[in-house]
N, C-alpha and C. Protein backbone atom coordinates (compact mmCIF):
# COMPACT_ATOMS: atom_id res chain seq x y z
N UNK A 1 29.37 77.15 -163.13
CA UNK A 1 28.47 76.34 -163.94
C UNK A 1 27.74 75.36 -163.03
N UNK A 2 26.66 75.08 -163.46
CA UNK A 2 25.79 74.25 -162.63
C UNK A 2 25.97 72.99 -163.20
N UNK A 3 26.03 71.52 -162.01
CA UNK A 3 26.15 70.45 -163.05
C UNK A 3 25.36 69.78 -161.68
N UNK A 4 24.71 68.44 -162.54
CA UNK A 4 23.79 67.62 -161.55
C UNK A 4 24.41 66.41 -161.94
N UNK A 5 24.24 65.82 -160.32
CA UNK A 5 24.78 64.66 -160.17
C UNK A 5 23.96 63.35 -160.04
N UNK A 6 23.40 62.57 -160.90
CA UNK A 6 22.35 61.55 -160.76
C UNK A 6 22.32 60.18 -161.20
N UNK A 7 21.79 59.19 -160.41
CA UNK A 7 21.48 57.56 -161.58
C UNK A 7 20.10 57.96 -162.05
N UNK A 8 20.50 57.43 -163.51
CA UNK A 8 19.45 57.41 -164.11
C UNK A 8 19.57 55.86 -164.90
N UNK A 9 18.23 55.29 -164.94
CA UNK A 9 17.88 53.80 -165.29
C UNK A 9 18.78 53.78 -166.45
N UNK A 10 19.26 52.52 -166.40
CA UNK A 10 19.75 52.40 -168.01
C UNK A 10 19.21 52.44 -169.35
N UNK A 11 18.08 51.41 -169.20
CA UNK A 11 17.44 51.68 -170.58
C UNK A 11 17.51 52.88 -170.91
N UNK A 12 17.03 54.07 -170.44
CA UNK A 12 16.35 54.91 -170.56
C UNK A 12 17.56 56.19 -171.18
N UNK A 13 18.50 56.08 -170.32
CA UNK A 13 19.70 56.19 -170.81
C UNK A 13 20.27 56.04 -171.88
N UNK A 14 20.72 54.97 -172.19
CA UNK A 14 21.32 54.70 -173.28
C UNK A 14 20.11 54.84 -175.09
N UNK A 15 18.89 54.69 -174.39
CA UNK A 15 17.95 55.23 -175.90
C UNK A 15 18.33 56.57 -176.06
N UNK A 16 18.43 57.40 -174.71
CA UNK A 16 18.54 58.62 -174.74
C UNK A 16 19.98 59.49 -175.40
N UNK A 17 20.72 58.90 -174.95
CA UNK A 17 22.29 58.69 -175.72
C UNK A 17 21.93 58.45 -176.81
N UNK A 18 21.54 57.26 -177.28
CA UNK A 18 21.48 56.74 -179.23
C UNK A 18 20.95 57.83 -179.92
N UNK A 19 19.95 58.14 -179.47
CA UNK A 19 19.02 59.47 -180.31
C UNK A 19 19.16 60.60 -180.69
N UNK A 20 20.27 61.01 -179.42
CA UNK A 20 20.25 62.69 -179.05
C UNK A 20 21.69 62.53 -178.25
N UNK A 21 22.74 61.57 -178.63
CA UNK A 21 24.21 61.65 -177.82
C UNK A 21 24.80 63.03 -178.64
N UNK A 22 24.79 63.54 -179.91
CA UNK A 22 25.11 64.36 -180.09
C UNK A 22 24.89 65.93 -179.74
N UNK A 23 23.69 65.96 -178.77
CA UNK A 23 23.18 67.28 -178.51
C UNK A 23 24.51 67.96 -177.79
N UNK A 24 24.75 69.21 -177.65
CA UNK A 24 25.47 70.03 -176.99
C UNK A 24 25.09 69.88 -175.70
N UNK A 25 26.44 70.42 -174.91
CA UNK A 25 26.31 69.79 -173.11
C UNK A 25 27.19 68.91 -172.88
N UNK A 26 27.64 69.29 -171.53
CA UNK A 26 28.16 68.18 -170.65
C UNK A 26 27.85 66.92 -170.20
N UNK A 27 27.93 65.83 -170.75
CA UNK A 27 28.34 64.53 -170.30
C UNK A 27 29.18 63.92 -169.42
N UNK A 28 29.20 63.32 -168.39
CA UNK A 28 30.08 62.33 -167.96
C UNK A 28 29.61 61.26 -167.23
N UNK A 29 29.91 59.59 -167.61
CA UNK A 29 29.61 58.78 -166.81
C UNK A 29 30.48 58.63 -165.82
N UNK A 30 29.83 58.62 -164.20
CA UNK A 30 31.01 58.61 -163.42
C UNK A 30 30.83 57.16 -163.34
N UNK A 31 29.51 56.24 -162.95
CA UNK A 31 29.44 54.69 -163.06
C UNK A 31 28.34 54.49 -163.78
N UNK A 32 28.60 52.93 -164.25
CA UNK A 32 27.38 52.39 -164.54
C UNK A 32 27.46 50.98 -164.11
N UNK A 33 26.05 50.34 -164.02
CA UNK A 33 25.62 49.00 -163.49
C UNK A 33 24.93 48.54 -165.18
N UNK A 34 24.33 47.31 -164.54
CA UNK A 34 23.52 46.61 -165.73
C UNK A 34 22.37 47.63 -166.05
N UNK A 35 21.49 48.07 -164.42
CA UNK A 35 20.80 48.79 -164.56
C UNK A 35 20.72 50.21 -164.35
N UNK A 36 21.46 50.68 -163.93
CA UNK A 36 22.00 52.59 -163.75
C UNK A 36 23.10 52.94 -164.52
N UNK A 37 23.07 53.72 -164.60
CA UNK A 37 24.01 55.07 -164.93
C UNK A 37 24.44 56.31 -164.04
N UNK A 38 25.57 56.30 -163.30
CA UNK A 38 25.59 57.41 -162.50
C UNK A 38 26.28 58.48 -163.83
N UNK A 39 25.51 59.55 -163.43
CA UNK A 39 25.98 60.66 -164.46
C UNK A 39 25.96 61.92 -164.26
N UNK A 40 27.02 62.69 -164.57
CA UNK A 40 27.31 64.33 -164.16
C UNK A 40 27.00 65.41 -165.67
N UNK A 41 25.97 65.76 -165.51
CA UNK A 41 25.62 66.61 -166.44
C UNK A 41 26.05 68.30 -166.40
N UNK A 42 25.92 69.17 -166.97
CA UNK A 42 25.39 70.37 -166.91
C UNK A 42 24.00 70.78 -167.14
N UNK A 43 23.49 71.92 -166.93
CA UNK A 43 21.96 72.24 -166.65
C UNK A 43 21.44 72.33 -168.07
N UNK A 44 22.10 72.53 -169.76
CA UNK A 44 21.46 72.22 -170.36
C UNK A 44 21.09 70.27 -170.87
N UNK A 45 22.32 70.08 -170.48
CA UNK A 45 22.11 68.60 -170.87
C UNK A 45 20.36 67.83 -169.85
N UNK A 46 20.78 68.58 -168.54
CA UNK A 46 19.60 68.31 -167.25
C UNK A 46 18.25 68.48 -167.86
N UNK A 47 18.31 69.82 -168.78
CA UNK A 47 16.90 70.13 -169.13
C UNK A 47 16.67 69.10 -170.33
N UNK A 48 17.59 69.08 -171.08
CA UNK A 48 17.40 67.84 -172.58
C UNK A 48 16.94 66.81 -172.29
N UNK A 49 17.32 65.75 -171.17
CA UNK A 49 16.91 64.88 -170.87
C UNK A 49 15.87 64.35 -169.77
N UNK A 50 15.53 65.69 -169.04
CA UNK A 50 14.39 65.76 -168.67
C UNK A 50 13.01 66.08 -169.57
N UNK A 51 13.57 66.90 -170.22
CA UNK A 51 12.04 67.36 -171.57
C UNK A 51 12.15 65.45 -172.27
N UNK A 52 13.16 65.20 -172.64
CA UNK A 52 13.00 63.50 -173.46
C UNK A 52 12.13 62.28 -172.18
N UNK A 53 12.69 62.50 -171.13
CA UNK A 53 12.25 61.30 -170.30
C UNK A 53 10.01 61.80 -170.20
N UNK A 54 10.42 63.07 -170.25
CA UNK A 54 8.69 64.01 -169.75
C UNK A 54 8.01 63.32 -171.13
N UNK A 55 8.43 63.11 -172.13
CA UNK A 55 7.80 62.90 -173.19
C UNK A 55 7.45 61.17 -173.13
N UNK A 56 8.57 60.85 -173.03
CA UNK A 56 7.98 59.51 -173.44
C UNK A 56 7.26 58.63 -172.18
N UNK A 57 7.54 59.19 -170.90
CA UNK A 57 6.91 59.10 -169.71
C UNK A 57 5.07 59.08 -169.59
N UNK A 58 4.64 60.22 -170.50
CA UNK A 58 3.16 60.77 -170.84
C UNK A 58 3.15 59.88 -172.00
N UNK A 59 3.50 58.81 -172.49
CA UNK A 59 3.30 58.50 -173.55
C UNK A 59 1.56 57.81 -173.22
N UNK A 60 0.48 58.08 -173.70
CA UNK A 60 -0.65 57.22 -173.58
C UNK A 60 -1.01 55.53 -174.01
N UNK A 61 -0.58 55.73 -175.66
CA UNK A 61 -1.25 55.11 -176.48
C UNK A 61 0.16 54.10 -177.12
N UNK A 62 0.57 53.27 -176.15
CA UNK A 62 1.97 52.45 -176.87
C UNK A 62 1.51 51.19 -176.75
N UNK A 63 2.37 50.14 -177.53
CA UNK A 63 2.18 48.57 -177.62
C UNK A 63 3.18 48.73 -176.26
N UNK A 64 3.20 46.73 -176.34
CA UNK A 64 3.82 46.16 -175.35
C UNK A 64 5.62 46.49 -175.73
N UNK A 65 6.14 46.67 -176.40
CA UNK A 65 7.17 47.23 -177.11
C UNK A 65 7.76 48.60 -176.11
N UNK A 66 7.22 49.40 -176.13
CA UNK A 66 7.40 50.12 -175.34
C UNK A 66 7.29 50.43 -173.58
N UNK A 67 6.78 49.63 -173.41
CA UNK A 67 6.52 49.19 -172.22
C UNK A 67 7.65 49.16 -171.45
N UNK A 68 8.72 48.75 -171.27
CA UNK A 68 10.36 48.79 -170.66
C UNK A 68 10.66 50.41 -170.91
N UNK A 69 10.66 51.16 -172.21
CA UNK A 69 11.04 52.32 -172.20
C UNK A 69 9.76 53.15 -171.42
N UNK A 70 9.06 53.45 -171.54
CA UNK A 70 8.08 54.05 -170.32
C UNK A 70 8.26 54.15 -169.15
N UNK A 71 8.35 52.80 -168.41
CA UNK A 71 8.51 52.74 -167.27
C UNK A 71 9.98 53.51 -166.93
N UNK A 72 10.96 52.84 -167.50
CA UNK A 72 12.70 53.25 -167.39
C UNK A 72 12.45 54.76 -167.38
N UNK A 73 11.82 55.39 -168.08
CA UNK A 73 11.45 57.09 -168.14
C UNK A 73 10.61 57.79 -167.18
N UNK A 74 9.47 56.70 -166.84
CA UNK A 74 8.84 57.56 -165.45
C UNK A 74 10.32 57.58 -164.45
N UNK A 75 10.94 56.21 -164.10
CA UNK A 75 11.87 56.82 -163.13
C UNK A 75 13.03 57.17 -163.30
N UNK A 76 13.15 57.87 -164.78
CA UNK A 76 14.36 58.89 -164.74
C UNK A 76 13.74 60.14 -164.67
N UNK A 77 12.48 60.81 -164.53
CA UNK A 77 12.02 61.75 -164.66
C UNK A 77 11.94 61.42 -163.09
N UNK A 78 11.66 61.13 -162.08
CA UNK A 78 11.51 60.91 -160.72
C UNK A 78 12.62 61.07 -160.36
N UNK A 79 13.60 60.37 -161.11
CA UNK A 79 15.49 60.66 -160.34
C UNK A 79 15.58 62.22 -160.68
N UNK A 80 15.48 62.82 -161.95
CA UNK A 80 16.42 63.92 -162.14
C UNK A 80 14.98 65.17 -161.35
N UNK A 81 14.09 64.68 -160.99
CA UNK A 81 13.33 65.71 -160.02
C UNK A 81 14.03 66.03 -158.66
N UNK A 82 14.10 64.58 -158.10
CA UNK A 82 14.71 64.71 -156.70
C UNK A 82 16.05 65.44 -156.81
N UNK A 83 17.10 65.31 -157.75
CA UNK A 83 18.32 65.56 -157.40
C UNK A 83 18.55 67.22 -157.62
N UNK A 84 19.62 67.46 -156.85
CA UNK A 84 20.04 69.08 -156.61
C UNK A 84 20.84 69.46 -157.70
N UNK A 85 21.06 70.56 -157.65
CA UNK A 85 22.40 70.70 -158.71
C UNK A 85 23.42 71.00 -157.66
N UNK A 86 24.73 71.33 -158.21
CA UNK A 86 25.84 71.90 -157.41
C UNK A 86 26.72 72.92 -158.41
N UNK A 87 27.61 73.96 -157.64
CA UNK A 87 28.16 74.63 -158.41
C UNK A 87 29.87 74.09 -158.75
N UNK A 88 30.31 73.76 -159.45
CA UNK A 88 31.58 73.41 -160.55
C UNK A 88 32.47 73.98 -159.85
N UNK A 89 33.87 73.68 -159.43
CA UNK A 89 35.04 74.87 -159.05
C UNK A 89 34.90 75.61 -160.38
């Protein structure tokens, strides 16, 4: 099984958890800070929260409200680009 190993911003995180913590997939926090989340996924959870961060990342047309979640999403879509996957024993 393929699982990726990454920080991803907190905000961005934890909206992403509130919304969609129930989706199917592997989870695990290995750390977190005020502002990261280190986290070990599998490749569908990788794609879920890459398609969520891609979305609200392109967002055009938001108030100042959104503004913290945008940004927190351009660079979780920048983290989970750079990072590799690895294969599971």
């Amino acid at each position: 099984m393929q699982t990726y190993t990454v920080k991803i911003p907190a905000i961005f995180y934890h909206d992403h958890m509130d919304r969609l913590g129930d989706e199917l997939g592997l989870w695990e926090e290995i750390r977190k800070t005020k502002t990261w989340v280190e986290v070990r996924m599998d490749h569908q959870s990788y794609l879920g929260i890459l398609g969520d961060a891609e979305f609200y990342a392109d967002r055009k047309n938001h108030d100042c409200d959104w503004a913290a979640l945008i940004n927190s999403a351009k660079r979780t879509v920048k983290a989970l680009r750079e990072t590799t996957y690895s294969k599971a024993p």
